[in-house]
PDB file of N, CA and C in Angstrom:
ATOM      1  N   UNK A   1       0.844  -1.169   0.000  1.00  0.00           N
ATOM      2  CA  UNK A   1       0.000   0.000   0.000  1.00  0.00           C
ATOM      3  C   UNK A   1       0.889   1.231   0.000  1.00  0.00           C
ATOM      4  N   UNK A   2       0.849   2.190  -0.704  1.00  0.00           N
ATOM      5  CA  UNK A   2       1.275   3.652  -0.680  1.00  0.00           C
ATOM      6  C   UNK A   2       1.299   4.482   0.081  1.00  0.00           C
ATOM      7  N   UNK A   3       1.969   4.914   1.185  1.00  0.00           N
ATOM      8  CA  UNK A   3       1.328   5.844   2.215  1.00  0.00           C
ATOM      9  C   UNK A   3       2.446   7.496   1.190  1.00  0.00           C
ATOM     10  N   UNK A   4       1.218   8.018   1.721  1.00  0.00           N
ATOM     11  CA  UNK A   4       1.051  10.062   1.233  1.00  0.00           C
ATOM     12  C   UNK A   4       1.179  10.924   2.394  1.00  0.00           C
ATOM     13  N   UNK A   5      -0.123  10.922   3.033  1.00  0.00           N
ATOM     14  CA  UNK A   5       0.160  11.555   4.563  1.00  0.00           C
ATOM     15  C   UNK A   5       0.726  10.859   5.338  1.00  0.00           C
ATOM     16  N   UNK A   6       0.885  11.502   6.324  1.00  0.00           N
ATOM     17  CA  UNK A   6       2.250  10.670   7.073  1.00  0.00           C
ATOM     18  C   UNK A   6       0.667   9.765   7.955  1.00  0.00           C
ATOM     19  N   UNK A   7      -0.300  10.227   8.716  1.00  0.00           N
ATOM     20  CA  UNK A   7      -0.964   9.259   8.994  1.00  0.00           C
ATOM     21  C   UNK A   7      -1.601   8.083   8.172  1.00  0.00           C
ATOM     22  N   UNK A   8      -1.540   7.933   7.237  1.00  0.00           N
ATOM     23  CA  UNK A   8      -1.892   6.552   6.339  1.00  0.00           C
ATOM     24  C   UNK A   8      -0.916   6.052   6.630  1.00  0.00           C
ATOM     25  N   UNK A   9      -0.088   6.106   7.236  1.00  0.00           N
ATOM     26  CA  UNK A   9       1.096   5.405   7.677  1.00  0.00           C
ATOM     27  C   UNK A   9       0.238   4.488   8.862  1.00  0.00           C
ATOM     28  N   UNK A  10      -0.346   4.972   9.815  1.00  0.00           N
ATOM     29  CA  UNK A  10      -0.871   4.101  10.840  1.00  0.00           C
ATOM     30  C   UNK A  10      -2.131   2.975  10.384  1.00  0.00           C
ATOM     31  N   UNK A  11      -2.788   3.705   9.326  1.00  0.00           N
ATOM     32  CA  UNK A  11      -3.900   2.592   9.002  1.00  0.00           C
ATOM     33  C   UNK A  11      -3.029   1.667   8.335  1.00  0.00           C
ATOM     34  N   UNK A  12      -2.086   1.651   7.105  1.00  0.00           N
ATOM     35  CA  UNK A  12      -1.508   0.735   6.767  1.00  0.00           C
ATOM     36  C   UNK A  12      -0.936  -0.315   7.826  1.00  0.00           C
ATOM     37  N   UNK A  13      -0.075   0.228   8.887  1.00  0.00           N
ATOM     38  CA  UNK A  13       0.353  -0.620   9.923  1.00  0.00           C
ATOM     39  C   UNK A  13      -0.940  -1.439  10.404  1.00  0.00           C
ATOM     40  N   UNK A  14      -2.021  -0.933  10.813  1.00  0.00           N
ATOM     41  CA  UNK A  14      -2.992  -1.628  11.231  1.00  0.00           C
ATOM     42  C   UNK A  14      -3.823  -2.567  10.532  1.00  0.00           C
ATOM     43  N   UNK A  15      -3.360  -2.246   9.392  1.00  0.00           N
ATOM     44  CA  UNK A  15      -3.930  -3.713   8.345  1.00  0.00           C
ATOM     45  C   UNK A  15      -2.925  -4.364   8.193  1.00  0.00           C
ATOM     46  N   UNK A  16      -1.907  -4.531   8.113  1.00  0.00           N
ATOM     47  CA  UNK A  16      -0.485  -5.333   8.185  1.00  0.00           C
ATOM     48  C   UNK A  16       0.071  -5.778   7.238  1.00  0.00           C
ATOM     49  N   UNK A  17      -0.489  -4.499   6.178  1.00  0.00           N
ATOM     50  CA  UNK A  17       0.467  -4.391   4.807  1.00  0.00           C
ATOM     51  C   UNK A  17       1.683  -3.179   4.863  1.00  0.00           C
ATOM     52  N   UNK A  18       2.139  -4.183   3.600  1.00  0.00           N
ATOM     53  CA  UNK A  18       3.886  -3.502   3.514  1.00  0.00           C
ATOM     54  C   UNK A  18       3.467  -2.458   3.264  1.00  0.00           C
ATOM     55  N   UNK A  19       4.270  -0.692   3.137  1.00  0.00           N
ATOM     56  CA  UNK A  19       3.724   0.239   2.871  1.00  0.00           C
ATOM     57  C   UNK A  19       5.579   0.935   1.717  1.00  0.00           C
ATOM     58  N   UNK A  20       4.708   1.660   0.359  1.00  0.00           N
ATOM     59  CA  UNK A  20       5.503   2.410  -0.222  1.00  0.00           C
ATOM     60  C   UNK A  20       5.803   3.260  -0.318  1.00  0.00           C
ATOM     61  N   UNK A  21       6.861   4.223  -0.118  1.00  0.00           N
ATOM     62  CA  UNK A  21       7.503   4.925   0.146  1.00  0.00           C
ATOM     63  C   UNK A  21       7.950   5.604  -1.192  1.00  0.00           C
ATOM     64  N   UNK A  22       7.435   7.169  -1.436  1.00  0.00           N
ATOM     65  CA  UNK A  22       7.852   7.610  -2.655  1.00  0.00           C
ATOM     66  C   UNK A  22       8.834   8.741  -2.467  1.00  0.00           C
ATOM     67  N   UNK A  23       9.658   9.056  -2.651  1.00  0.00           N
ATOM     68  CA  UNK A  23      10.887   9.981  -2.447  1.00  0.00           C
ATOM     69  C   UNK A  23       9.961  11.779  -3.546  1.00  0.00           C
ATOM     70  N   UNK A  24       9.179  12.236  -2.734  1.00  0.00           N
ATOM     71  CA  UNK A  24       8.391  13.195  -3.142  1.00  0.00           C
ATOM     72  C   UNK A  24       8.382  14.360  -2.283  1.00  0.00           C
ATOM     73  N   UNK A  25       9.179  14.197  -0.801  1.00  0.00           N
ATOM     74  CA  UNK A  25       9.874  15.287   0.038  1.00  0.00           C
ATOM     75  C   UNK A  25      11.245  14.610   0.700  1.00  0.00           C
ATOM     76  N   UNK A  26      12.123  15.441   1.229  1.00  0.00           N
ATOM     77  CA  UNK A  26      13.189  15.306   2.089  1.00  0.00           C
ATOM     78  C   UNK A  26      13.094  13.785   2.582  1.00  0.00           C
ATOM     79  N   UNK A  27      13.999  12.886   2.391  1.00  0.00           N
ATOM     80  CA  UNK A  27      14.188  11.792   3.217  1.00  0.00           C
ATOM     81  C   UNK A  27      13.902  11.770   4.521  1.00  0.00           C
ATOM     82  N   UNK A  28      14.312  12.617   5.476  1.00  0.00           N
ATOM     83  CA  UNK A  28      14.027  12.863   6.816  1.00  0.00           C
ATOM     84  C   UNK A  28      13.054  12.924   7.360  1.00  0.00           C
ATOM     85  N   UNK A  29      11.817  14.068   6.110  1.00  0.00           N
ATOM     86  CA  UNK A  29      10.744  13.788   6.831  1.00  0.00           C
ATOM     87  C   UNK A  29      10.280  12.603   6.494  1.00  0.00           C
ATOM     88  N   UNK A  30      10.593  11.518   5.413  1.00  0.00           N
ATOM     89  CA  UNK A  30       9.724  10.457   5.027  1.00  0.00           C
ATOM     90  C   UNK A  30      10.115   9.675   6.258  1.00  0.00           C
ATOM     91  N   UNK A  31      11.497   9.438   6.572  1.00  0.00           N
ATOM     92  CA  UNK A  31      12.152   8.588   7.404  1.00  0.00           C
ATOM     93  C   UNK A  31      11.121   9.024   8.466  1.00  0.00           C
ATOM     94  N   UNK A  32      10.327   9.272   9.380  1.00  0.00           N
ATOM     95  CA  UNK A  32       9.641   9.634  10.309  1.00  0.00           C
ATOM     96  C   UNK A  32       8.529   9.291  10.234  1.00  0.00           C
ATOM     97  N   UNK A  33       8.143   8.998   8.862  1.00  0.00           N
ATOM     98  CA  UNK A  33       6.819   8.244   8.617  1.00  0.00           C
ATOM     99  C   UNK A  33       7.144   7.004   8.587  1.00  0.00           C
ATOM    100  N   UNK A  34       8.034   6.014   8.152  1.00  0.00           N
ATOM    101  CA  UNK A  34       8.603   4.939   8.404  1.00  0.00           C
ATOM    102  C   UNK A  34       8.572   4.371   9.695  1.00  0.00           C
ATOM    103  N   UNK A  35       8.943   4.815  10.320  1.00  0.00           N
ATOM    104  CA  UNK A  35       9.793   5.680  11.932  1.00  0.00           C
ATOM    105  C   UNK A  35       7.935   5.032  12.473  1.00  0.00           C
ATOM    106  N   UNK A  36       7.420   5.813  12.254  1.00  0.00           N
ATOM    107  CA  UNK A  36       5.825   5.485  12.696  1.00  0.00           C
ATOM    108  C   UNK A  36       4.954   4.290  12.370  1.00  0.00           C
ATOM    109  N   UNK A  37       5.632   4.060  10.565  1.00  0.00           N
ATOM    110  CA  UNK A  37       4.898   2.917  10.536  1.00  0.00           C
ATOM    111  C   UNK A  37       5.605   1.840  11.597  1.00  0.00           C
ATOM    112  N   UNK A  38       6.797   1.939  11.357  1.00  0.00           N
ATOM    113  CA  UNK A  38       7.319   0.029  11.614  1.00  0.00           C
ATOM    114  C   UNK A  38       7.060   0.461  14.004  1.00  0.00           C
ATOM    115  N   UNK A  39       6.797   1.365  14.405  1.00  0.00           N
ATOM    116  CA  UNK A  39       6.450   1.344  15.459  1.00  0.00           C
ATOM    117  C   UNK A  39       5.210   0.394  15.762  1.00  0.00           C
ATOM    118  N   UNK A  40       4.140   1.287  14.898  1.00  0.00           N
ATOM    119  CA  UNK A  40       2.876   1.096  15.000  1.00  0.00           C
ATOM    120  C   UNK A  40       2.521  -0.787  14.767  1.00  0.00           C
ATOM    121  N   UNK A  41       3.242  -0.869  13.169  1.00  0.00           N
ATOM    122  CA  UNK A  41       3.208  -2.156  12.490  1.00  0.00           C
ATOM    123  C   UNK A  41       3.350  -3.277  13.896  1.00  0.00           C
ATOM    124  N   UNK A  42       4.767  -3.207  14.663  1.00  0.00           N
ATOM    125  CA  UNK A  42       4.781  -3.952  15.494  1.00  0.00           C
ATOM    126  C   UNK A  42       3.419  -4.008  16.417  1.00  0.00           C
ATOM    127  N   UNK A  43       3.175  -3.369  16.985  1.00  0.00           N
ATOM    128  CA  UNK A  43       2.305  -3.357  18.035  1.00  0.00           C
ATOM    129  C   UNK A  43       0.995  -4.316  17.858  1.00  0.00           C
ATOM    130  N   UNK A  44       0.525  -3.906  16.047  1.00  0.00           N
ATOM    131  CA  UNK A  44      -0.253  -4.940  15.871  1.00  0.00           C
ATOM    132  C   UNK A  44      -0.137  -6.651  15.508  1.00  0.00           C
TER     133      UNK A  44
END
């Protein structure tokens, strides 16, 4: 699944699909959405 906003980052984790990552701002801020998914991902 594609995450855009950085929160589609959490619904993806919560369905427990892989999520894609498009280089469309600064690495850093993407890295932080990452950062959130693979937090979140675990938990579920």
């Amino acid at each position: 699944m594609a995450s855009q906003p950085p929160d589609t980052a959490d619904v993806v984790a919560d369905l427990g699909a892989a999520m894609m990552v498009f280089a469309i701002s600064p690495w850093e801020s993407r890295a932080k959405d990452v950062d959130r998914y693979r937090a979140r991902f675990r938990k579920s």
